[in-house]
C-alpha atoms as a PDB file:
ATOM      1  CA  UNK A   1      81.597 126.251  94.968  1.00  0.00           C
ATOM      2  CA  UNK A   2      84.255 123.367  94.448  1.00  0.00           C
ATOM      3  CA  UNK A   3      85.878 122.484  97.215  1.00  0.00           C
ATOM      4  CA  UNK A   4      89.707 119.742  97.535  1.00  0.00           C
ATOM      5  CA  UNK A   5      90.552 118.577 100.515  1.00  0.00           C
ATOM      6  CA  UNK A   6      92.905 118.318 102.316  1.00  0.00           C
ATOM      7  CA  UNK A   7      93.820 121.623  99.948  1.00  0.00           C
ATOM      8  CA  UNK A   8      90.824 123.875 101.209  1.00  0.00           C
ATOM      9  CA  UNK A   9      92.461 123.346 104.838  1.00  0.00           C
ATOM     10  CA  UNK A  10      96.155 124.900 104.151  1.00  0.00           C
ATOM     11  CA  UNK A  11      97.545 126.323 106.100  1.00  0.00           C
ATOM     12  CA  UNK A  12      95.880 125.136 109.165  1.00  0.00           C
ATOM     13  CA  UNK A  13      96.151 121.716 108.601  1.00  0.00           C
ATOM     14  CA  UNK A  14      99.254 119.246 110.108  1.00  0.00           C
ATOM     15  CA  UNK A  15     100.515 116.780 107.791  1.00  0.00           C
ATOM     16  CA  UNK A  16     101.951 113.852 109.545  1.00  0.00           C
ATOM     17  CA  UNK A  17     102.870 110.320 107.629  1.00  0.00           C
ATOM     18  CA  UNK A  18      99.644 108.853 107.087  1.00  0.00           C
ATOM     19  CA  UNK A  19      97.138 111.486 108.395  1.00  0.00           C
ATOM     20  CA  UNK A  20      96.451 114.998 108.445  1.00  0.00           C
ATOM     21  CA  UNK A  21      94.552 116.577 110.824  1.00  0.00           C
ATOM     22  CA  UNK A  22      92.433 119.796 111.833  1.00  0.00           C
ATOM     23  CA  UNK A  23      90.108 121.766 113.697  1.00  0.00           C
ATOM     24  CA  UNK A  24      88.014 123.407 111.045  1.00  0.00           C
ATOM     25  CA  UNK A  25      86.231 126.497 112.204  1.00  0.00           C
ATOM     26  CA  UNK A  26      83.147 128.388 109.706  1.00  0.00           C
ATOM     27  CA  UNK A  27      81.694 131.294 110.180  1.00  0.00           C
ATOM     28  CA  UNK A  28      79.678 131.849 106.801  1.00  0.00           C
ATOM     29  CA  UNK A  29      77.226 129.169 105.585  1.00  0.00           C
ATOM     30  CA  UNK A  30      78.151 126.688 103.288  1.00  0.00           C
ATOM     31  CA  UNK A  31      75.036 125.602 101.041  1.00  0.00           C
ATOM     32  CA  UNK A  32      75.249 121.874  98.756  1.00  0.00           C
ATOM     33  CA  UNK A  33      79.626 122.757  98.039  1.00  0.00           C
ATOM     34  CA  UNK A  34      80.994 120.034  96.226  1.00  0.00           C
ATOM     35  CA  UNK A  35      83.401 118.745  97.687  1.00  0.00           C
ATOM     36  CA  UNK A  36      86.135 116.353  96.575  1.00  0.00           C
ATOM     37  CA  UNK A  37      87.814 114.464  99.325  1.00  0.00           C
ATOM     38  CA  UNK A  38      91.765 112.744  98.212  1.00  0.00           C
ATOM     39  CA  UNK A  39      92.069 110.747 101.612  1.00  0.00           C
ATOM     40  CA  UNK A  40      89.615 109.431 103.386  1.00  0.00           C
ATOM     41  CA  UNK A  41      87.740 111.684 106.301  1.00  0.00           C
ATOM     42  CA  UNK A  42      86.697 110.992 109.957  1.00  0.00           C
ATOM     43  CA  UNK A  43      84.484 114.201 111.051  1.00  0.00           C
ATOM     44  CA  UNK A  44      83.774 114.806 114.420  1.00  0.00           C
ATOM     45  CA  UNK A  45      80.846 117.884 114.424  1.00  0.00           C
ATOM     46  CA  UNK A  46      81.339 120.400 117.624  1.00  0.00           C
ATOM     47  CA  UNK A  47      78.473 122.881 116.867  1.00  0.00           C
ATOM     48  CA  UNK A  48      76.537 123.324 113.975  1.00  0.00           C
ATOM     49  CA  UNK A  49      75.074 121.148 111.947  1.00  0.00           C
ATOM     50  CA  UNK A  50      76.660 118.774 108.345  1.00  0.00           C
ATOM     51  CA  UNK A  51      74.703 117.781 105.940  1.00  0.00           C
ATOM     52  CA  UNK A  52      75.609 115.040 103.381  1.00  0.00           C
ATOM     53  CA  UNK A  53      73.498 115.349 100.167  1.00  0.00           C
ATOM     54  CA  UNK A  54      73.068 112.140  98.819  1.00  0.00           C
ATOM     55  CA  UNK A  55      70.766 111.147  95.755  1.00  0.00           C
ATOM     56  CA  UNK A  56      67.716 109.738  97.610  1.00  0.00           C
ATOM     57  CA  UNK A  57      68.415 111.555 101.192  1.00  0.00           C
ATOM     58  CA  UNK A  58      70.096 114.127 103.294  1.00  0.00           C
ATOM     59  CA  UNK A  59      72.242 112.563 106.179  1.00  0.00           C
ATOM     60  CA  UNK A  60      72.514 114.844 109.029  1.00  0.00           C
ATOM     61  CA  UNK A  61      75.599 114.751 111.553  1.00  0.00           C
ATOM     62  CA  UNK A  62      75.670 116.673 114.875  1.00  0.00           C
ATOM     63  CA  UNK A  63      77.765 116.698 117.558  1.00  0.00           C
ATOM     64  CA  UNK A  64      75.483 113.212 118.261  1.00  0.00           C
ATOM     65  CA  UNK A  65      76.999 111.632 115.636  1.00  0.00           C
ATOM     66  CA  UNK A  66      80.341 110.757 114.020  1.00  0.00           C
ATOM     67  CA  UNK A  67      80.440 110.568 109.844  1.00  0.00           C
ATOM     68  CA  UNK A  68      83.304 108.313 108.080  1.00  0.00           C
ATOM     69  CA  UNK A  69      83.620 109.213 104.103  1.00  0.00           C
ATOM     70  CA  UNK A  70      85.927 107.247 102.007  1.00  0.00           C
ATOM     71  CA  UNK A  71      87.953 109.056  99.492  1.00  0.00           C
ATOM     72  CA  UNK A  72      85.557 110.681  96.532  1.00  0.00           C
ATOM     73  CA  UNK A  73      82.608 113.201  95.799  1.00  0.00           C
ATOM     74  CA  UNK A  74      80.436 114.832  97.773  1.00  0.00           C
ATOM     75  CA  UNK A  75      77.856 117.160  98.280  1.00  0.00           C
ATOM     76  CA  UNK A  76      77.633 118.889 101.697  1.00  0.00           C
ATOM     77  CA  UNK A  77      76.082 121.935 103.732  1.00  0.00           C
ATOM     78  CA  UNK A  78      77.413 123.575 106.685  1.00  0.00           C
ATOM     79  CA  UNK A  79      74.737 124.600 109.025  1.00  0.00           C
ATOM     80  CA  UNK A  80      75.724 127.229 111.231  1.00  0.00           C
ATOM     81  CA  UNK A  81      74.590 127.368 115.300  1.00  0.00           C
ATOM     82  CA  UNK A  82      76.586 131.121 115.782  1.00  0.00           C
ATOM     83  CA  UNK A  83      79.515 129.127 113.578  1.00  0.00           C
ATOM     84  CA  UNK A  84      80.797 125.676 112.548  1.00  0.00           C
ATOM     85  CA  UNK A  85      83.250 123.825 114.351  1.00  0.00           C
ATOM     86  CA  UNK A  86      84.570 119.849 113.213  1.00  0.00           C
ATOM     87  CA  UNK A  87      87.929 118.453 114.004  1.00  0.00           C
ATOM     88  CA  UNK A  88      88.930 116.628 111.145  1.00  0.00           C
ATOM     89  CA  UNK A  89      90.896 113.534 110.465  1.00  0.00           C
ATOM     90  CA  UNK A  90      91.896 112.770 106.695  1.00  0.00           C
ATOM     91  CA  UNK A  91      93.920 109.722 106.621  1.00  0.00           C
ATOM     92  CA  UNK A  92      94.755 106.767 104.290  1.00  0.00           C
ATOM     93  CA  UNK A  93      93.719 103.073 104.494  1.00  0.00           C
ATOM     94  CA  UNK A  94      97.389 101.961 105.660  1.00  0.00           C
ATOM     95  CA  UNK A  95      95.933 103.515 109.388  1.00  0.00           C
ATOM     96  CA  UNK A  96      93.035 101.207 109.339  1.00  0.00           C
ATOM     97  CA  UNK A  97      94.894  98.271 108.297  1.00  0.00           C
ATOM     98  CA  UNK A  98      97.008  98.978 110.645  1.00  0.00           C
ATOM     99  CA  UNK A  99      94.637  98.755 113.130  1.00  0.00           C
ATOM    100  CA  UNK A 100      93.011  95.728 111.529  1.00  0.00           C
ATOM    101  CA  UNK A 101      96.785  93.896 111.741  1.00  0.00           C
ATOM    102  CA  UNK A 102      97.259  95.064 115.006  1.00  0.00           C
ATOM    103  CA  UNK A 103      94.647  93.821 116.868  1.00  0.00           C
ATOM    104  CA  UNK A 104      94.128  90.700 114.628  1.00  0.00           C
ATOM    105  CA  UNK A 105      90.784  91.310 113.003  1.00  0.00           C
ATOM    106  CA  UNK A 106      88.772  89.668 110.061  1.00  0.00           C
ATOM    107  CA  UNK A 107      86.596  92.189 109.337  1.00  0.00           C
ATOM    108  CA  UNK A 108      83.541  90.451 107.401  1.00  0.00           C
ATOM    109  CA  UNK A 109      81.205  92.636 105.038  1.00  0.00           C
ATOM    110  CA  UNK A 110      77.323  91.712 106.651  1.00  0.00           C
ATOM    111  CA  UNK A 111      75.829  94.421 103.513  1.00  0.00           C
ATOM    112  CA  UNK A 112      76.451  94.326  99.772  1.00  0.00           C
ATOM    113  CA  UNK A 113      76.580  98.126  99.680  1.00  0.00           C
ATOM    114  CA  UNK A 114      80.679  99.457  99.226  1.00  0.00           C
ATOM    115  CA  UNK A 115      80.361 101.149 102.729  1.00  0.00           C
ATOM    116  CA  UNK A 116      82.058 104.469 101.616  1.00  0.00           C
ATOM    117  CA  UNK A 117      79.649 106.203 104.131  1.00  0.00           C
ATOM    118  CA  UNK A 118      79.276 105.651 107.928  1.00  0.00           C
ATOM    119  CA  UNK A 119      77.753 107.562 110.376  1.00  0.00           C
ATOM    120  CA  UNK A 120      77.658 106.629 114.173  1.00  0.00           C
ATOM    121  CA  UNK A 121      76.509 107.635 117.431  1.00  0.00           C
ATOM    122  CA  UNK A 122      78.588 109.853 119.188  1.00  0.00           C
ATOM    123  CA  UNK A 123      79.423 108.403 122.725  1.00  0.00           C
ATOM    124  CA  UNK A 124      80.003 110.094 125.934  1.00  0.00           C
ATOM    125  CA  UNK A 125      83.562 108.433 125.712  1.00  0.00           C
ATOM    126  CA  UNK A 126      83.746 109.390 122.253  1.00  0.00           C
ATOM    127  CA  UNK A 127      83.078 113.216 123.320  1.00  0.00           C
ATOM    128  CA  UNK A 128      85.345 112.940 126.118  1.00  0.00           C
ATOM    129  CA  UNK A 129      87.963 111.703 123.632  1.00  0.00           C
ATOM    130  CA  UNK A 130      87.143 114.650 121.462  1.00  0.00           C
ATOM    131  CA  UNK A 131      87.740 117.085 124.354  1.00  0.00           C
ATOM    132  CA  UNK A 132      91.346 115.755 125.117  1.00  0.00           C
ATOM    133  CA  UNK A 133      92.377 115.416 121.521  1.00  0.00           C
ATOM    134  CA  UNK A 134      91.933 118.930 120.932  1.00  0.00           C
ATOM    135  CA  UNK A 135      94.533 119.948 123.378  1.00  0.00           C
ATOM    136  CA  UNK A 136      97.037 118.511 120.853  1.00  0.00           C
ATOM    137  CA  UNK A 137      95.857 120.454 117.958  1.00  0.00           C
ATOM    138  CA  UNK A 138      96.878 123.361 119.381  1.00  0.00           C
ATOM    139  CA  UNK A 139      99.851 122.571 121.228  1.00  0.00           C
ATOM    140  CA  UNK A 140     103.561 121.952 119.944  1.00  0.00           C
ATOM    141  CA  UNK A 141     104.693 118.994 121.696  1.00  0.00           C
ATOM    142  CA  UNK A 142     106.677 116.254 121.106  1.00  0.00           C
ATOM    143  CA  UNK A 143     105.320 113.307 119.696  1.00  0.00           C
ATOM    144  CA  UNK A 144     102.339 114.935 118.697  1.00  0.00           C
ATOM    145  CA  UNK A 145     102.066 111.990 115.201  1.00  0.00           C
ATOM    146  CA  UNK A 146     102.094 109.012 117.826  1.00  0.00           C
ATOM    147  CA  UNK A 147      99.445 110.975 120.492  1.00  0.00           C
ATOM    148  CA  UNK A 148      96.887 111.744 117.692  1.00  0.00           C
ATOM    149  CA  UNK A 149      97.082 108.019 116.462  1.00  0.00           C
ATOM    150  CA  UNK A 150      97.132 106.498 120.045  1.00  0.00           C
ATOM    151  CA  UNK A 151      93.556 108.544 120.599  1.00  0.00           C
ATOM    152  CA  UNK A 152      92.535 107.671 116.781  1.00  0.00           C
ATOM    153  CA  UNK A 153      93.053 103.856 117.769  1.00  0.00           C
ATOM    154  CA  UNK A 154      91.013 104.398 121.093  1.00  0.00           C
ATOM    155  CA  UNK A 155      88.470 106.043 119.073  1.00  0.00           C
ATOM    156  CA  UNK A 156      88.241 102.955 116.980  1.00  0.00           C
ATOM    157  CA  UNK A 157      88.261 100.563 119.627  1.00  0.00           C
ATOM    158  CA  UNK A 158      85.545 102.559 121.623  1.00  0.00           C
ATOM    159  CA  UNK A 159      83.728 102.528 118.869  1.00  0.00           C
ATOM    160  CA  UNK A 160      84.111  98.296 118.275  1.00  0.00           C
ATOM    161  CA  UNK A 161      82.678  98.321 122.289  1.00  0.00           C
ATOM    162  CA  UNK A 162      79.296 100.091 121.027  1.00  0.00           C
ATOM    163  CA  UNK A 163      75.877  99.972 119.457  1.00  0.00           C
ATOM    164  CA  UNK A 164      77.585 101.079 115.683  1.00  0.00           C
ATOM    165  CA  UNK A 165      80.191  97.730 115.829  1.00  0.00           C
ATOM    166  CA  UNK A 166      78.437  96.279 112.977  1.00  0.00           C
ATOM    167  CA  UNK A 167      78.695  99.192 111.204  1.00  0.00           C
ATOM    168  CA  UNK A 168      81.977  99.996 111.247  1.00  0.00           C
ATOM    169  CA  UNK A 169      83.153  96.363 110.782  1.00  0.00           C
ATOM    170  CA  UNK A 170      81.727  96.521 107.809  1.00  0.00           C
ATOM    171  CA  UNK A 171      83.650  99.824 107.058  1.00  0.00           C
ATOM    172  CA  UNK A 172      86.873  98.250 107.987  1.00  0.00           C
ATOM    173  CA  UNK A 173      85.954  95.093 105.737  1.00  0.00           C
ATOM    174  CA  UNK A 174      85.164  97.249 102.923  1.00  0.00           C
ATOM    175  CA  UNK A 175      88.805  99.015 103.286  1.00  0.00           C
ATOM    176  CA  UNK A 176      90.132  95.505 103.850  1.00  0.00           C
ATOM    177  CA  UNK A 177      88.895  94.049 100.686  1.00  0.00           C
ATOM    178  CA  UNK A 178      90.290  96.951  98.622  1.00  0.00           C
ATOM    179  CA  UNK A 179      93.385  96.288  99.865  1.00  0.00           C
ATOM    180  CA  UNK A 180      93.583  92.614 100.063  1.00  0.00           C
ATOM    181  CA  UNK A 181      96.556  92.267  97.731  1.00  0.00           C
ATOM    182  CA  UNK A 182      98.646  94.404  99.672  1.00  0.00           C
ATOM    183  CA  UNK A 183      98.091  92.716 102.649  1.00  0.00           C
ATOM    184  CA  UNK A 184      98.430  89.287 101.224  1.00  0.00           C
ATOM    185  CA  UNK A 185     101.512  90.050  99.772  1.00  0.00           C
ATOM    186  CA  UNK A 186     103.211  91.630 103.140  1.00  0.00           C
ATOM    187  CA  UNK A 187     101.694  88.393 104.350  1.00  0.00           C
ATOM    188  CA  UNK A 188     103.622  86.073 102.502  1.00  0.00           C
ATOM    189  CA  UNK A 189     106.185  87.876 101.691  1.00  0.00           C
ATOM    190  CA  UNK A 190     109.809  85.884 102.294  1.00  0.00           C
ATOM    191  CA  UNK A 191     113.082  87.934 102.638  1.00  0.00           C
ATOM    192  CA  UNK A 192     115.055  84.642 101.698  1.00  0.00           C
ATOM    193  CA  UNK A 193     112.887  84.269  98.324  1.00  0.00           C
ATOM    194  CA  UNK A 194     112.386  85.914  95.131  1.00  0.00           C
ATOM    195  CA  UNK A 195     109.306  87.711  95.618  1.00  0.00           C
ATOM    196  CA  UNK A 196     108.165  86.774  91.872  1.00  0.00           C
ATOM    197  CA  UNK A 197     107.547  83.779  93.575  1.00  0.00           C
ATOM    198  CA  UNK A 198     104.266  84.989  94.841  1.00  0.00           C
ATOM    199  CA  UNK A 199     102.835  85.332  90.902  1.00  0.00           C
ATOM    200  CA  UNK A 200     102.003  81.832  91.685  1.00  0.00           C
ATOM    201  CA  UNK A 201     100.524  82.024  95.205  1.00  0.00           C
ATOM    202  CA  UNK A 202      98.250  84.573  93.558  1.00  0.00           C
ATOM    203  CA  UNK A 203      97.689  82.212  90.733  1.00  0.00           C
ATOM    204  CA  UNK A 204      98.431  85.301  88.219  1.00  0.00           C
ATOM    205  CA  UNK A 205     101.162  85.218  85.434  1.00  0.00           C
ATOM    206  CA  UNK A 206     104.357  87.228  86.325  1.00  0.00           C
ATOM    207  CA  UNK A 207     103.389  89.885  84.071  1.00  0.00           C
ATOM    208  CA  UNK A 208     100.096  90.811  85.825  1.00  0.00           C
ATOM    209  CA  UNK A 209     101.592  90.424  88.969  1.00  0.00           C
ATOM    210  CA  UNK A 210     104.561  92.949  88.462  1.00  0.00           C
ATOM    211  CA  UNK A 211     101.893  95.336  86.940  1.00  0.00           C
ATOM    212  CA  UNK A 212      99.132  94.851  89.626  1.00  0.00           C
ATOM    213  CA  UNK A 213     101.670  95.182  92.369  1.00  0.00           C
ATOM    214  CA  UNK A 214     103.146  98.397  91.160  1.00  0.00           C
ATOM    215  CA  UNK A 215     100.215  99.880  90.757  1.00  0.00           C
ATOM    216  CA  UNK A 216      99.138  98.964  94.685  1.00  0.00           C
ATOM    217  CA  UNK A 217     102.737  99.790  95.818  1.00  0.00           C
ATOM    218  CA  UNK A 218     104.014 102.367  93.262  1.00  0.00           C
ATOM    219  CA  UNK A 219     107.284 100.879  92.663  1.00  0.00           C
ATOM    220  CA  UNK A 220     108.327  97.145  91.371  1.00  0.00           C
ATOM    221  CA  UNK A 221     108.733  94.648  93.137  1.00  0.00           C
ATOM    222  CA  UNK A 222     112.554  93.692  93.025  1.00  0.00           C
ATOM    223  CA  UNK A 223     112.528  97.686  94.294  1.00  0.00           C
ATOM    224  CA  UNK A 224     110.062  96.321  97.210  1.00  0.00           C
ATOM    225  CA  UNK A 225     111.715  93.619  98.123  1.00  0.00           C
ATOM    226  CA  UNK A 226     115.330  95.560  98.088  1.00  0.00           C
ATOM    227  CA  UNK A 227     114.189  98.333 100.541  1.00  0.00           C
ATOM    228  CA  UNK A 228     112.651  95.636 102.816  1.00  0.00           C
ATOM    229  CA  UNK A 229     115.973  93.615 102.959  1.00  0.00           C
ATOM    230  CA  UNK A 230     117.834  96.532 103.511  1.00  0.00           C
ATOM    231  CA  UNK A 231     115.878  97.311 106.406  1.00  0.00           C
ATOM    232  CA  UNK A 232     115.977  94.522 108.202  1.00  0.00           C
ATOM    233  CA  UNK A 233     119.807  94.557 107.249  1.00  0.00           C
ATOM    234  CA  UNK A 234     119.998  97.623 108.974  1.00  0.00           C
ATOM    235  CA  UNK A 235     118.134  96.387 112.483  1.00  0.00           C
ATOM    236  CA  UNK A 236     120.407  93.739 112.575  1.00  0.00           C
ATOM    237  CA  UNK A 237     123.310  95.486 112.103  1.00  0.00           C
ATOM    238  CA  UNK A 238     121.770  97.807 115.208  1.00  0.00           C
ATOM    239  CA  UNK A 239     121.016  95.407 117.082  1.00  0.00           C
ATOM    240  CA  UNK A 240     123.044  92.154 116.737  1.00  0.00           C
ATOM    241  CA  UNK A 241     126.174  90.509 116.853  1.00  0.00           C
ATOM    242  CA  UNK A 242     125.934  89.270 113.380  1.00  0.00           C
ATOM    243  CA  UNK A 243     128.541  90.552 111.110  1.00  0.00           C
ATOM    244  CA  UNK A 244     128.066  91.819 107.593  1.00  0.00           C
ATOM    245  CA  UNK A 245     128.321  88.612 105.513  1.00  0.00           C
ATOM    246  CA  UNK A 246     126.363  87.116 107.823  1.00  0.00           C
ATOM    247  CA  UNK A 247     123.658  90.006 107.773  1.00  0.00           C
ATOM    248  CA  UNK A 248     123.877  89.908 104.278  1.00  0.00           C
ATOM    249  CA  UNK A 249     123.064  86.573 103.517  1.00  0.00           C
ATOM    250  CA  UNK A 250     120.164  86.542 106.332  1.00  0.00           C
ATOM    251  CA  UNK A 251     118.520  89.085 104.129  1.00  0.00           C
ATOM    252  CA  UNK A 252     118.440  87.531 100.967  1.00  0.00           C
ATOM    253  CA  UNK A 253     121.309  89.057  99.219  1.00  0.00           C
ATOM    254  CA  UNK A 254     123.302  86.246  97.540  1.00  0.00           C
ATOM    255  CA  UNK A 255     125.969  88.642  96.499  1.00  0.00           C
ATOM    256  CA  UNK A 256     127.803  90.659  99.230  1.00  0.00           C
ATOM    257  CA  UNK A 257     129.508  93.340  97.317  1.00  0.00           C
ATOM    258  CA  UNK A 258     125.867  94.317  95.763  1.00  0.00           C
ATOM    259  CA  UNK A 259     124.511  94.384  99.179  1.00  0.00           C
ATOM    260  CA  UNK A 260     127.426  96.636 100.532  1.00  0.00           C
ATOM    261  CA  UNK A 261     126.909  98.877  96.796  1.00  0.00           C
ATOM    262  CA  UNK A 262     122.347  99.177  97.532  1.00  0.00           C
ATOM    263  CA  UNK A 263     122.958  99.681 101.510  1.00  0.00           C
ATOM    264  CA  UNK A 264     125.256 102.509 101.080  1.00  0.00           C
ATOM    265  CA  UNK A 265     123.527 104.229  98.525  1.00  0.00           C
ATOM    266  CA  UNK A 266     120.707 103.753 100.647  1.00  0.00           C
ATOM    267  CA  UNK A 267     121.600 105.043 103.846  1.00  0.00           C
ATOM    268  CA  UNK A 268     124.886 107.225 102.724  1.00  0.00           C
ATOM    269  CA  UNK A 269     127.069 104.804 105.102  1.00  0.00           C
ATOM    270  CA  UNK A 270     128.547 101.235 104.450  1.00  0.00           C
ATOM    271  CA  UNK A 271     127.071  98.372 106.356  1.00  0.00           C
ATOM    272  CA  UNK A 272     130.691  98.028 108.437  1.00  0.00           C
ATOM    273  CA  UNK A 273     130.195 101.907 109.294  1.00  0.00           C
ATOM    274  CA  UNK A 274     126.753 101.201 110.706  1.00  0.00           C
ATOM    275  CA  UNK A 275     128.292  98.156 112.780  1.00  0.00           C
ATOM    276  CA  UNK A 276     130.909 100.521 114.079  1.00  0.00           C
ATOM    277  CA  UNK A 277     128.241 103.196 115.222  1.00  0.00           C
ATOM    278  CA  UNK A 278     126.335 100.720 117.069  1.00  0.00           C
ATOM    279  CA  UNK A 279     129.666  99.605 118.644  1.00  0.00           C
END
């Protein structure tokens, strides 16, 4: 049996920006599915038993233990103890590198391997972090996206304090290499300059660079740069005395009936209408 996630989980799964999560519940046993994962997955086992079938071994994941997959193929069993029970995270890399940015770390890679599986120790802070998380799965509350990634981030950070550090540093290295344009490019990205003007940071041609960054940020990069200006544009019309010429040209816009033409088509209100709101 084939199985896609996050597909295999409708409708029982919540879709929030970055992450969708779950608490997966199986009652009939699940022998060697394959399994083909589009985000990457954080499982947390609550009774019964996963296996991972690899080439050479079988890794086996309790509620112990605490398995990180990155996005791909697999081969898995669900051992049932009276049923199966996981609360699963899939997210994308920006949460990690969020995390990463946040908190200021260089992850460093200490194996050659590509780190697409991790499995950890399961802490009793870990568990007790398990236990509380689950109330939210179940309840309709109000900022219910921010709660799950609060206890996500303590996760991690519990997880940094423990015997498995090494291991997942070298997780978040692996995600941090594979995305080392991207974050080199929000790096040193300049709302005053053209950002073609990276092609030569990067030491690329401006061909390659347009193509490469598309294909990381799935538009162009004079699209990029437009929505990023326009959003700060829009913060400091919110929240400063700064009028719209001004606003424009702190932006980068060196034409301000352009900027007044993108902004409204952007937000379905001139900049002056904003400044009036916040007024």
């Amino acid at each position: 049996m084939k199985i896609e996630l996050p597909t295999f989980l409708e409708p029982n799964i919540n879709k929030l920006t970055n992450i969708s999560f779950c608490n997966y519940v199986q009652k009939q046993p699940q022998h060697k599915n394959e399994v083909y994962i589009k985000n990457n997955i954080l499982i947390f086992v609550r009774k019964g038993i996963k296996q991972l079938h690899l080439k050479d071994e079988t890794i086996e994941v309790d509620e112990n233990s605490i398995l990180f997959l990155r996005s791909g193929n697999y081969i898995m069993t669900e051992v049932l103890d009276e049923y199966y029970e996981a609360m699963l995270f899939l997210y994308e890399d920006s949460l990690l590198l969020d995390f990463i940015n946040k908190y200021n770390l260089e992850p460093k890679k200490i194996k050659d391997d590509e780190s697409y599986i991790l499995k950890i120790d399961n802490t009793s802070e870990l568990k007790s972090l398990i236990d509380t998380t689950c109330n939210y799965f179940a309840n309709d509350i109000s900022n219910k996206e921010e709660i799950i990634k609060l206890k996500l981030e303590e996760a991690f950070l519990n997880i940094l304090n423990s015997s498995s550090k090494t291991c997942f540093e070298n997780l978040l290295a692996s995600i941090y290499e594979s995305n080392y344009f991207k974050i080199q490019v929000e790096k040193e990205f300049s709302y005053e300059n053209n950002i073609l003007d990276l092609a030569s940071k990067f030491k690329l041609p401006a061909l390659t660079f347009r193509e490469k960054f598309k294909d990381v940020f799935n538009e162009t990069p004079k699209k990029w740069q437009t929505k990023k200006r326009l959003e700060k544009a829009k913060i400091l019309l919110e929240t400063t005395d700064k009028n719209v010429s001004e606003v424009c040209m702190s932006c980068g816009f060196d034409n301000l009936s352009w900027f007044i033409q993108v902004f409204k088509k952007q937000y379905n209100l001139t900049p002056k209408q904003i400044k009036n709101n916040k007024n």
